[in-house]
Protein backbone atom coordinates (compact mmCIF):
# COMPACT_ATOMS: atom_id res chain seq x y z
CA UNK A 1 14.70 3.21 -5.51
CA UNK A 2 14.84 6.52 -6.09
CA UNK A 3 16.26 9.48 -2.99
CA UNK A 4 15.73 13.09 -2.69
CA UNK A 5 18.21 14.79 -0.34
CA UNK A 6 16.37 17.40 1.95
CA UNK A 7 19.51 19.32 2.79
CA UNK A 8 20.34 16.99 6.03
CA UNK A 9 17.47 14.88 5.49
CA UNK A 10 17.40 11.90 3.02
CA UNK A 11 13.98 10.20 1.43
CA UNK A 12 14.21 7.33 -0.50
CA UNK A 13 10.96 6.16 -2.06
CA UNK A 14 11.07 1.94 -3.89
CA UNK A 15 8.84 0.05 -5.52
CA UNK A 16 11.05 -2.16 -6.13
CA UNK A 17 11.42 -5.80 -4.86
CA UNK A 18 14.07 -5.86 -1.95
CA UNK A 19 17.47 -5.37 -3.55
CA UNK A 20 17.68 -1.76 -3.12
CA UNK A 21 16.13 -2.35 0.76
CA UNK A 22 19.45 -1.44 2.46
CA UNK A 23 20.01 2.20 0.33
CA UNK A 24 16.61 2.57 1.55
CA UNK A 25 17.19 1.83 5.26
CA UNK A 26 20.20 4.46 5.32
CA UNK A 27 17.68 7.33 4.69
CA UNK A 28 15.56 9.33 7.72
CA UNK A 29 12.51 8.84 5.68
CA UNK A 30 11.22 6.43 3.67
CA UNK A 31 8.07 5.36 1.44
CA UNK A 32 7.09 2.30 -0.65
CA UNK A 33 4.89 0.91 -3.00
CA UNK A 34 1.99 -0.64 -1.00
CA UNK A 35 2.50 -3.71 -3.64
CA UNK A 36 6.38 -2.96 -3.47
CA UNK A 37 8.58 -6.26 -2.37
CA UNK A 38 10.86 -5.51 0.59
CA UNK A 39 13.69 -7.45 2.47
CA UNK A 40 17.16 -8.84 2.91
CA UNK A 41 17.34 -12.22 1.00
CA UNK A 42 20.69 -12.43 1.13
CA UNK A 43 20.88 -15.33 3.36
CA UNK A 44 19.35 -17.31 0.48
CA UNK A 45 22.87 -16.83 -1.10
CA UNK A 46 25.20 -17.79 1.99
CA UNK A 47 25.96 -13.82 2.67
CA UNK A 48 25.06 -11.15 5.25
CA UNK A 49 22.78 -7.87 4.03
CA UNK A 50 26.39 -6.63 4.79
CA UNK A 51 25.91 -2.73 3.78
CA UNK A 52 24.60 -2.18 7.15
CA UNK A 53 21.40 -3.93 6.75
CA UNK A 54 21.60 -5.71 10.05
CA UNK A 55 22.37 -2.51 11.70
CA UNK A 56 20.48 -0.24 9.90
CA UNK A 57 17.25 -2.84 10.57
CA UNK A 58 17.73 -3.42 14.20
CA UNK A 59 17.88 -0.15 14.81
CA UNK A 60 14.88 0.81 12.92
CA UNK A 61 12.94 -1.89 13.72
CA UNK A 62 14.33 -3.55 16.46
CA UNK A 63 15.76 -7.26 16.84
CA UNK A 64 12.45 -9.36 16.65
CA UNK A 65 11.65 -7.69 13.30
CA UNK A 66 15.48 -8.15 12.50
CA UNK A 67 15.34 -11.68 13.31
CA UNK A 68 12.53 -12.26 10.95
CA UNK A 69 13.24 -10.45 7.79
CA UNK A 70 17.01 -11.41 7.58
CA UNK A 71 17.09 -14.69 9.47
CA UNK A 72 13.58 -15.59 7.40
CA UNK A 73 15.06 -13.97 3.95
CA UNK A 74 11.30 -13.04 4.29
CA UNK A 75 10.18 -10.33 1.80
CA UNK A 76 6.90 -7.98 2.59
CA UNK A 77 5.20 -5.88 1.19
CA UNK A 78 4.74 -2.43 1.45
CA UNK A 79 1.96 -2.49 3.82
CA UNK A 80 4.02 -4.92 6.19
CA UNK A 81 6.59 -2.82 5.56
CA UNK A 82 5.28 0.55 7.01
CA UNK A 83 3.62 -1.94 10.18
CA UNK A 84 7.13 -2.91 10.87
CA UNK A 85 9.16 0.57 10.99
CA UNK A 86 10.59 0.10 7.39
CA UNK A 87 9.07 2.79 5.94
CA UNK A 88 7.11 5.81 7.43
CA UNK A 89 4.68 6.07 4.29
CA UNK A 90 3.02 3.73 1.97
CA UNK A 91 0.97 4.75 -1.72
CA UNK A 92 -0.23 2.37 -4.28
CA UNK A 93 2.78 2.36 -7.14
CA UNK A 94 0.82 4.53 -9.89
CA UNK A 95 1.08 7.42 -6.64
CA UNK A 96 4.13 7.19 -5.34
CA UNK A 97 6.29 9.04 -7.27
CA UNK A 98 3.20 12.11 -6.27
CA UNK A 99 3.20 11.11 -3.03
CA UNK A 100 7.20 11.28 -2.55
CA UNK A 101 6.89 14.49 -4.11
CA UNK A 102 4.43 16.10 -1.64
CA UNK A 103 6.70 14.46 1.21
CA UNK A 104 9.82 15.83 0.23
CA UNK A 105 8.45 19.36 -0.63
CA UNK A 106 6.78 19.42 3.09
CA UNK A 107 10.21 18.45 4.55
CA UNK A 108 11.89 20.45 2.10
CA UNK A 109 9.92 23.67 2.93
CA UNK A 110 10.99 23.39 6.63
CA UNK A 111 14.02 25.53 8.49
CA UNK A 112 16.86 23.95 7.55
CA UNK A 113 18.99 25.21 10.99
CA UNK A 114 15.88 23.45 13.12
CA UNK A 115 15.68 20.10 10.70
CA UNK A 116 19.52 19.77 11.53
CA UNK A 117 19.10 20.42 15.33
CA UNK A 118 16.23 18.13 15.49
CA UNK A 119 17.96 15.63 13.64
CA UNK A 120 20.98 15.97 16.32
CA UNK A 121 18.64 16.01 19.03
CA UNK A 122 17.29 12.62 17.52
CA UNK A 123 20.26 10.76 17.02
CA UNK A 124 21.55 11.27 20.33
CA UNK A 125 18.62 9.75 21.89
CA UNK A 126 20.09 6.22 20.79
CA UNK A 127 24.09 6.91 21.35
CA UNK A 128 24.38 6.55 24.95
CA UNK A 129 27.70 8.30 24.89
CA UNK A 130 25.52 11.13 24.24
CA UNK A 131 23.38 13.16 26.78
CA UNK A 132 20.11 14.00 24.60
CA UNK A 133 18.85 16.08 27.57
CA UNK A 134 21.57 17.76 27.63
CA UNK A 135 21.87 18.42 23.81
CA UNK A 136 18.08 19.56 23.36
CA UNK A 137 18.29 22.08 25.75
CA UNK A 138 21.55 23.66 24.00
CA UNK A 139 19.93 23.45 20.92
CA UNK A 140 17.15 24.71 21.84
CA UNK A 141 19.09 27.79 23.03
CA UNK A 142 20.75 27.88 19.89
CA UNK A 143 17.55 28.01 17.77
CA UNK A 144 16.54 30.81 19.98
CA UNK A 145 18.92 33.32 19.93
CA UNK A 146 19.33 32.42 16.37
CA UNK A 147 17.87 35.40 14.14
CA UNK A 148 15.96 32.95 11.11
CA UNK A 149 14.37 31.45 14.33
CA UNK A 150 13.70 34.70 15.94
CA UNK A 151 11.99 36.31 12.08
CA UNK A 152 10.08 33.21 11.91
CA UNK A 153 8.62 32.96 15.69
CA UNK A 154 8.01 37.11 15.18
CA UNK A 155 6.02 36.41 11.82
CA UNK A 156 3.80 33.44 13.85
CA UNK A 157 3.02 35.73 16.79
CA UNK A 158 2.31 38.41 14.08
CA UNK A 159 -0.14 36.10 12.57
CA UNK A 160 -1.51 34.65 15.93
CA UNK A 161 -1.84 38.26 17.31
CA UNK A 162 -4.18 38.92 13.82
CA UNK A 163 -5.97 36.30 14.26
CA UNK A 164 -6.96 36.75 17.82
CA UNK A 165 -7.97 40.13 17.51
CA UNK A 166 -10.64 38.98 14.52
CA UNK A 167 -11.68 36.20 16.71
CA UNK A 168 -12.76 38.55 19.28
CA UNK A 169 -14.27 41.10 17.32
């Protein structure tokens, strides 16, 4: 399993079988091997996935998927894997290192102040002591009086503006 931190984001990327599964589920993105190995087996052994794997899961994945990976100690594979919510991005093994690579530089490449008011906006949309309504609209007044946000929206309508005028020529 190897992780890339994206300023707030995280990406892990395994091709692994399913030990490193619950590093994995504590990043916002994730890839795997298509012939990659996931799950929690550690039922097999008498013991929880108990570094937030049942959390972690259920969340991602919801409880039916929860209830058959860790009840089942069932291990999939990456294709499965991506199906289910594990992961948001599958390559065969000899690619993935590439393909995490092109993932994380996208991500990488983006705003940093948006990522990290997206990612608020996000999270409160599951923590109901949070109004996510509420939130996106403040952050979205945030981003705009905020002067990278205002450069970057002025360089697009630049651009746009450019574009049109060929279009109509």
């Amino acid at each position: 399993m190897a992780r890339q931190n994206l300023g707030d984001q995280r990406l892990g990327q395994t091709n692994q079988r399913g030990d490193r599964l619950e590093l994995a589920l504590a990043c916002d993105l994730r890839v795997a091997a298509w012939e990659a190995k996931l799950g929690l087996p550690e039922l097999r052994l008498g013991l929880l996935p108990g570094a937030g794997g049942t959390q972690r899961l259920t969340r991602l994945c919801g409880r039916a998927a929860s209830l058959r990976l860790i009840l089942g100690a069932e291990m999939v594979d990456g294709a499965e894997a991506k199906r289910l919510g594990l992961v948001q991005w599958g390559a065969p093994s000899s690619e993935l290192p590439a393909a995490a690579t092109a993932i994380a530089r996208r991500y990488a490449a983006l705003p940093a102040h948006a990522v990290a008011a997206a990612k608020s906006c996000i999270t409160s949309a599951s923590d109901p002591a949070r109004d996510g309504f509420r939130e996106e609209i403040e952050q979205t007044g945030a981003l705009l009086h905020d002067d990278r946000t205002r450069v970057l929206v002025r360089g697009f309508l630049d651009r746009s503006d450019r574009n049109g005028a060929e279009r109509w020529k």
